[in-house]
C-alpha atoms as a PDB file:
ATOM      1  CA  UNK A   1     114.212 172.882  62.424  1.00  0.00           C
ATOM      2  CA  UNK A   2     114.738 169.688  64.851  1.00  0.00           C
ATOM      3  CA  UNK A   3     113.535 166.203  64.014  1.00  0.00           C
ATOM      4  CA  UNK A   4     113.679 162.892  65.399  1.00  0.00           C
ATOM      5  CA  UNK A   5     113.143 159.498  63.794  1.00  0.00           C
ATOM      6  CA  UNK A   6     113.826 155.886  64.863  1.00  0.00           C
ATOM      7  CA  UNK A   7     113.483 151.958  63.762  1.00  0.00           C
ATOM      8  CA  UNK A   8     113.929 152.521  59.985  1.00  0.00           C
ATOM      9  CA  UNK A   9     115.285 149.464  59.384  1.00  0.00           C
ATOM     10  CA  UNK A  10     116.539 149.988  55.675  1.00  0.00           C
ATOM     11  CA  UNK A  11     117.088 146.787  53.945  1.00  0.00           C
ATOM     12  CA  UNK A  12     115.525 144.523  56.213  1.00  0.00           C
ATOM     13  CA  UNK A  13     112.962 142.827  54.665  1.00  0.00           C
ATOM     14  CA  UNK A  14     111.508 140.602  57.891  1.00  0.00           C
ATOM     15  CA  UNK A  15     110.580 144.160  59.737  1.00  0.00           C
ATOM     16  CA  UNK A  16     107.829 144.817  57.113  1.00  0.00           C
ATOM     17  CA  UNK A  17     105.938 141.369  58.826  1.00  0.00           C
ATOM     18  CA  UNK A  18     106.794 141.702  62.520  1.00  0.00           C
ATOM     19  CA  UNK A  19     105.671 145.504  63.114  1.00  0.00           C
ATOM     20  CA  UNK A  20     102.937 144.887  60.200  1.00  0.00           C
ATOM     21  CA  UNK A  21     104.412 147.400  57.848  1.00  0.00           C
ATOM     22  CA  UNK A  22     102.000 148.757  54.866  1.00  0.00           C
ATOM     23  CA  UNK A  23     104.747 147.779  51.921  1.00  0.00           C
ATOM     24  CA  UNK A  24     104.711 144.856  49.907  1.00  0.00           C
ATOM     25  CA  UNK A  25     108.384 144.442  50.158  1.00  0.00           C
ATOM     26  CA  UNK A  26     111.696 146.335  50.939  1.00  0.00           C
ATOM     27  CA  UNK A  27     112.411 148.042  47.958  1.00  0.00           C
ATOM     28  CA  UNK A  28     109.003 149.874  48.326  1.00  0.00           C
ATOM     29  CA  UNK A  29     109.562 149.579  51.862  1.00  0.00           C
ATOM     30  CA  UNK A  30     112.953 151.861  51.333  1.00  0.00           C
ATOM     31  CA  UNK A  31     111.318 153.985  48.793  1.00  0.00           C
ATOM     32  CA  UNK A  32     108.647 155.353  50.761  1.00  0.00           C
ATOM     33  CA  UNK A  33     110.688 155.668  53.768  1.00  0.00           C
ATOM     34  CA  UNK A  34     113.445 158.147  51.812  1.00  0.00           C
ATOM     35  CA  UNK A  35     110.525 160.321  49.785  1.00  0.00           C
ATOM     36  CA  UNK A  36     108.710 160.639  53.341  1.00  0.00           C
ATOM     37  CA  UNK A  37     111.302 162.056  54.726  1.00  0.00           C
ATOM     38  CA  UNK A  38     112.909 163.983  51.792  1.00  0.00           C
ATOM     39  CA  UNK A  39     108.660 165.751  51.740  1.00  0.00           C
ATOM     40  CA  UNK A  40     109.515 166.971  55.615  1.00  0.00           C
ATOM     41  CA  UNK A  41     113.246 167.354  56.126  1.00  0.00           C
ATOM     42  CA  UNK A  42     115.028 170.333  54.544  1.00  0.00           C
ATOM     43  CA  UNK A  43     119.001 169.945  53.698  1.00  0.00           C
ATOM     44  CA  UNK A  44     119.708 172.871  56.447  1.00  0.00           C
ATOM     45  CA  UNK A  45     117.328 170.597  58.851  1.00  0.00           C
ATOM     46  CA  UNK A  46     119.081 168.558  61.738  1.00  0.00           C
ATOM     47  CA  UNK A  47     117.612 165.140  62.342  1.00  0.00           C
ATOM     48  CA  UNK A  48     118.447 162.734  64.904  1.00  0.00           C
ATOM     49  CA  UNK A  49     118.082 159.098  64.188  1.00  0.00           C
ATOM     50  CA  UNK A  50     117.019 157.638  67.671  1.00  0.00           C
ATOM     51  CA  UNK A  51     118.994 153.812  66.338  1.00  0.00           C
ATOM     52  CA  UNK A  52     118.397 151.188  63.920  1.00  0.00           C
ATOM     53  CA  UNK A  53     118.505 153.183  60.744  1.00  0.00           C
ATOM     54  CA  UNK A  54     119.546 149.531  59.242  1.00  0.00           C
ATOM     55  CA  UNK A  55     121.262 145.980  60.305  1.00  0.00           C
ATOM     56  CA  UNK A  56     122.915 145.896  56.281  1.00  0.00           C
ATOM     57  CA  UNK A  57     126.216 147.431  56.458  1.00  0.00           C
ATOM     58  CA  UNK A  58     128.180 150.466  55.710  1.00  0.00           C
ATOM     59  CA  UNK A  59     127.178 150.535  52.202  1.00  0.00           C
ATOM     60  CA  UNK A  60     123.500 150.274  51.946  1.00  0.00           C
ATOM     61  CA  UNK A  61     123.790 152.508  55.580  1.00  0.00           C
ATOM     62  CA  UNK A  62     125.466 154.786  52.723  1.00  0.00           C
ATOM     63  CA  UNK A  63     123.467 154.913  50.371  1.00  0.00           C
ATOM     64  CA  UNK A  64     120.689 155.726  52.330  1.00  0.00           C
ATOM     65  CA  UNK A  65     122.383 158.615  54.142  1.00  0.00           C
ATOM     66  CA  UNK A  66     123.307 160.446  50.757  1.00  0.00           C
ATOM     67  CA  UNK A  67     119.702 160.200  50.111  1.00  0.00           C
ATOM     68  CA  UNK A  68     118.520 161.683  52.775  1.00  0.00           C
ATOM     69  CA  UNK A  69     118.349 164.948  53.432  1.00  0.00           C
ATOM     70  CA  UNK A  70     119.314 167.592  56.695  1.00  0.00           C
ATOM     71  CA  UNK A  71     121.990 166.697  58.981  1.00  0.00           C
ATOM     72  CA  UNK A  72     122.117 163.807  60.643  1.00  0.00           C
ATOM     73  CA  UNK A  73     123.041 162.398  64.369  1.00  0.00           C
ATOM     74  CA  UNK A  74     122.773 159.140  65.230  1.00  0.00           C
ATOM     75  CA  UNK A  75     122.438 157.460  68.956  1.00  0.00           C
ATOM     76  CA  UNK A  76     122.780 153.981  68.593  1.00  0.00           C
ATOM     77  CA  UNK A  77     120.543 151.212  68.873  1.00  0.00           C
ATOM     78  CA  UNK A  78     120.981 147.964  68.885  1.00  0.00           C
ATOM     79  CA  UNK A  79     120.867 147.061  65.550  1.00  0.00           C
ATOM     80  CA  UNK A  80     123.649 149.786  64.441  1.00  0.00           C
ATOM     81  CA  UNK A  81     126.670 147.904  63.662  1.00  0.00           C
ATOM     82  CA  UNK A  82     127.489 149.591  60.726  1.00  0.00           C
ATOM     83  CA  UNK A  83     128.347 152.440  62.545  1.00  0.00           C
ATOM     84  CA  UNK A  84     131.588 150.949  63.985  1.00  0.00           C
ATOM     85  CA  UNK A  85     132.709 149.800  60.859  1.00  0.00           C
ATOM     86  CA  UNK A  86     135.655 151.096  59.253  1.00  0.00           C
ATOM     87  CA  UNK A  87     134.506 151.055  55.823  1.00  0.00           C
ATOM     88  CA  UNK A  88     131.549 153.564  57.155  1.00  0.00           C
ATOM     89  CA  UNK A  89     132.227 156.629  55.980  1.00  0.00           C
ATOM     90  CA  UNK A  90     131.938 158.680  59.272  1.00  0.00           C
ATOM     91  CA  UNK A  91     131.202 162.444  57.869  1.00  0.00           C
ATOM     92  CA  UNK A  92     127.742 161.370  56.865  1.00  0.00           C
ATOM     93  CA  UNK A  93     126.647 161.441  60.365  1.00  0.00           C
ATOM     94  CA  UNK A  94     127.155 164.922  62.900  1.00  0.00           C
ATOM     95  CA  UNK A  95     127.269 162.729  65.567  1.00  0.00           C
ATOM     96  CA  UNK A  96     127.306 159.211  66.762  1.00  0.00           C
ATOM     97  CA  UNK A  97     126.452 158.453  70.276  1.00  0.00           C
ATOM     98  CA  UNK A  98     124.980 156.018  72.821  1.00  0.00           C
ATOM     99  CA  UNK A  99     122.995 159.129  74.380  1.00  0.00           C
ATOM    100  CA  UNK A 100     122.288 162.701  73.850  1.00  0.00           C
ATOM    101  CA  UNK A 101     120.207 165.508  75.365  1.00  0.00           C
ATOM    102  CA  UNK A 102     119.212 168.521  73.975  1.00  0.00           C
ATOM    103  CA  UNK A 103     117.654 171.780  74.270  1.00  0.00           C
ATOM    104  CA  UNK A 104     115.851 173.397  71.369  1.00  0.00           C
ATOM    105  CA  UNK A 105     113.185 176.766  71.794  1.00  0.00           C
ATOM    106  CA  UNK A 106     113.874 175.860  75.489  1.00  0.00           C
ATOM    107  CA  UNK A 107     112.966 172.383  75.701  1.00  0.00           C
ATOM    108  CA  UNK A 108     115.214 169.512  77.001  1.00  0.00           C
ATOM    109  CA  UNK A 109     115.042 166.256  74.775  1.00  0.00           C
ATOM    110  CA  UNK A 110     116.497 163.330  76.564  1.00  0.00           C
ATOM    111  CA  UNK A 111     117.269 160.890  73.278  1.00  0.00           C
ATOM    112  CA  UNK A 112     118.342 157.633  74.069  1.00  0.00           C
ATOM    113  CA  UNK A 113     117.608 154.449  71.650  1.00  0.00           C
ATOM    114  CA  UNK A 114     115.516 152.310  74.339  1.00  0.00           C
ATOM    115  CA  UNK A 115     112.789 153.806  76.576  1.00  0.00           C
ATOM    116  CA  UNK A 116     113.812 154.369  79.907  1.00  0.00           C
ATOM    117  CA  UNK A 117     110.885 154.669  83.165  1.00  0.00           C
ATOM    118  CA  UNK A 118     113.431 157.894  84.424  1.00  0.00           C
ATOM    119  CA  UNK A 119     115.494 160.119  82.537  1.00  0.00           C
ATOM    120  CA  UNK A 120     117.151 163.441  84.072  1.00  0.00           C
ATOM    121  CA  UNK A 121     114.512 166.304  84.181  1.00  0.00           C
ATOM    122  CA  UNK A 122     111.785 164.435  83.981  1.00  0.00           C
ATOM    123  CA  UNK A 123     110.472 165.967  86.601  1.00  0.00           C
ATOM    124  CA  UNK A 124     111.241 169.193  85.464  1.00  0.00           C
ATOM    125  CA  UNK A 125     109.487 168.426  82.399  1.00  0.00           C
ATOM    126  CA  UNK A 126     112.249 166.887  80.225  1.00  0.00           C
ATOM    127  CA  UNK A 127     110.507 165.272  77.358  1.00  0.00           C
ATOM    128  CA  UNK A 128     112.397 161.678  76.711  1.00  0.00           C
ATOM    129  CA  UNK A 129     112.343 160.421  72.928  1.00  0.00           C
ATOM    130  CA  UNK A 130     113.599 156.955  72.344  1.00  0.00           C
ATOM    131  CA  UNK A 131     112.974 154.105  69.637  1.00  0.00           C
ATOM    132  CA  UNK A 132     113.250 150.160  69.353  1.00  0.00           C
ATOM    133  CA  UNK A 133     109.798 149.177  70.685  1.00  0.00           C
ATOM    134  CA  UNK A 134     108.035 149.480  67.100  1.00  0.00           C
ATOM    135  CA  UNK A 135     105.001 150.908  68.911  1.00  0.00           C
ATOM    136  CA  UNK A 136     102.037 152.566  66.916  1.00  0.00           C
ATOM    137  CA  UNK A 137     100.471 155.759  67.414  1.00  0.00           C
ATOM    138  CA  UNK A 138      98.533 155.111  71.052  1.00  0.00           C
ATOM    139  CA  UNK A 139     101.436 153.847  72.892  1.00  0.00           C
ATOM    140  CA  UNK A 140     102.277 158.125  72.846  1.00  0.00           C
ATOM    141  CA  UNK A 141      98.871 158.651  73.267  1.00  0.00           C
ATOM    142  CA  UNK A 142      98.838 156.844  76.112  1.00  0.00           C
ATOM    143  CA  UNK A 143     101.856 158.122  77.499  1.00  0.00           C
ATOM    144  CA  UNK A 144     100.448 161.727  77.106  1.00  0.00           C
ATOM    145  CA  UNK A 145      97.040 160.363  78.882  1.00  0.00           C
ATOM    146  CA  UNK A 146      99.025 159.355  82.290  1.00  0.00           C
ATOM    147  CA  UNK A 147     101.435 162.269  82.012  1.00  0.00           C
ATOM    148  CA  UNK A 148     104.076 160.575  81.042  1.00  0.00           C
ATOM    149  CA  UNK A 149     106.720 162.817  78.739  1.00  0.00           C
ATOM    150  CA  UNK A 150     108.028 160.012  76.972  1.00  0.00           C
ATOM    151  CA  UNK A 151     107.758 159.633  73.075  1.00  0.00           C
ATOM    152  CA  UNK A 152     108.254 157.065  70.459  1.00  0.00           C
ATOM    153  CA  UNK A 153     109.881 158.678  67.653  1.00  0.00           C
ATOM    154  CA  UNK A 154     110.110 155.485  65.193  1.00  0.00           C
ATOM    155  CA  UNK A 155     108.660 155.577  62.089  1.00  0.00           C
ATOM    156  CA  UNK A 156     106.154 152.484  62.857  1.00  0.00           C
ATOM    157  CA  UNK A 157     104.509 155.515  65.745  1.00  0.00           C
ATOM    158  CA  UNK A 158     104.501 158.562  63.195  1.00  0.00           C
ATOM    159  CA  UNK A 159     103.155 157.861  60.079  1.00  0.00           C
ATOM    160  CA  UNK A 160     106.929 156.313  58.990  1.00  0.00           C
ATOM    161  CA  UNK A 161     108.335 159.630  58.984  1.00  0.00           C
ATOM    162  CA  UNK A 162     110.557 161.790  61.331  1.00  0.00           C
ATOM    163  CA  UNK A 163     108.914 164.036  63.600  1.00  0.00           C
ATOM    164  CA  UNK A 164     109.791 167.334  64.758  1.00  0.00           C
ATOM    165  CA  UNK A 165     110.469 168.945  67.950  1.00  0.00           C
ATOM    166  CA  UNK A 166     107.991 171.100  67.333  1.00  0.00           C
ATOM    167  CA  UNK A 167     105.198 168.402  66.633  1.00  0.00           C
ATOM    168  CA  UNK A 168     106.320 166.790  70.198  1.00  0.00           C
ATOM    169  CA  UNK A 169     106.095 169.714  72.246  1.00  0.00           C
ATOM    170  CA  UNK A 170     102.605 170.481  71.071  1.00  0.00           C
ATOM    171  CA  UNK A 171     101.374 166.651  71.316  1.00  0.00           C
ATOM    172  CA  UNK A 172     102.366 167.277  75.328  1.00  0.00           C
ATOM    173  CA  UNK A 173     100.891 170.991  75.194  1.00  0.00           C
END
């Protein structure tokens, strides 16, 4: 299966306050985050990280990873410096890019970090997945409501776990 996932933010203890997180601090914070994914995501699963997985560094960006399971892409957001870094062990990730696109049971996935008002097919019904706003559940909701085929995949939107492609094509069913 295909998942997506965004705005983590391992490690970074000021994100539980600003997007009103429900952990008392980032160790729980981290915690939570890993066993809600590790209850969804198989190791033969391929997830894309939609940017800011965390602002830390290589190592606590590797620590994570190996705790996680599937197999993971990343696009880049803006908080993703770790990425570039030489000490970051670049096997742990598929993929690293700025932007992808997709097509999975015949559905195009535009995945770029940051939400974009056009994307290419989206009038041919090109579903665009991004991150970085920290929105909650009805900013998709909404989107769906004006027919609008753009997603937030961050955690903050879904529960703060990944989502899968699956899940996304029947929200806009």
């Amino acid at each position: 299966m295909v998942f997506f996932t965004a705005d983590l933010h391992f490690y970074h203890d000021k994100i539980i306050r600003h997007t009103q997180r429900p952990f008392h601090n980032v160790e729980e914070m981290n915690k939570i985050l890993i066993q809600k994914w590790n209850d969804k995501i198989s190791y033969h699963d391929e997830v894309y990280i939609l940017g800011d997985f965390t602002m830390k560094g290589a190592d606590l960006a590797a620590a994570c990873l190996y705790a996680l399971r599937g197999k993971k892409y990343l696009i880049r957001g803006n908080h993703d410096n770790f990425a570039d870094s030489k000490e970051m062990v670049s096997s742990l990730f598929l993929g690293i890019q700025d932007y992808m696109e997709i097509t999975y049971l015949n559905q195009r996935f535009i995945l770029f970090h940051y939400p974009i008002m056009e994307w290419n097919g989206c009038k041919k019904g090109a579903i665009a997945l991004h991150g970085h706003q920290h929105n909650h559940k009805d900013y998709n909701l909404e989107n769906r409501k004006k027919g609008i085929l753009r997603y937030d995949v961050g955690v903050d939107a879904n529960n703060m776990e990944p989502v899968s492609a699956e899940e996304i094509m029947n929200f806009f069913r």
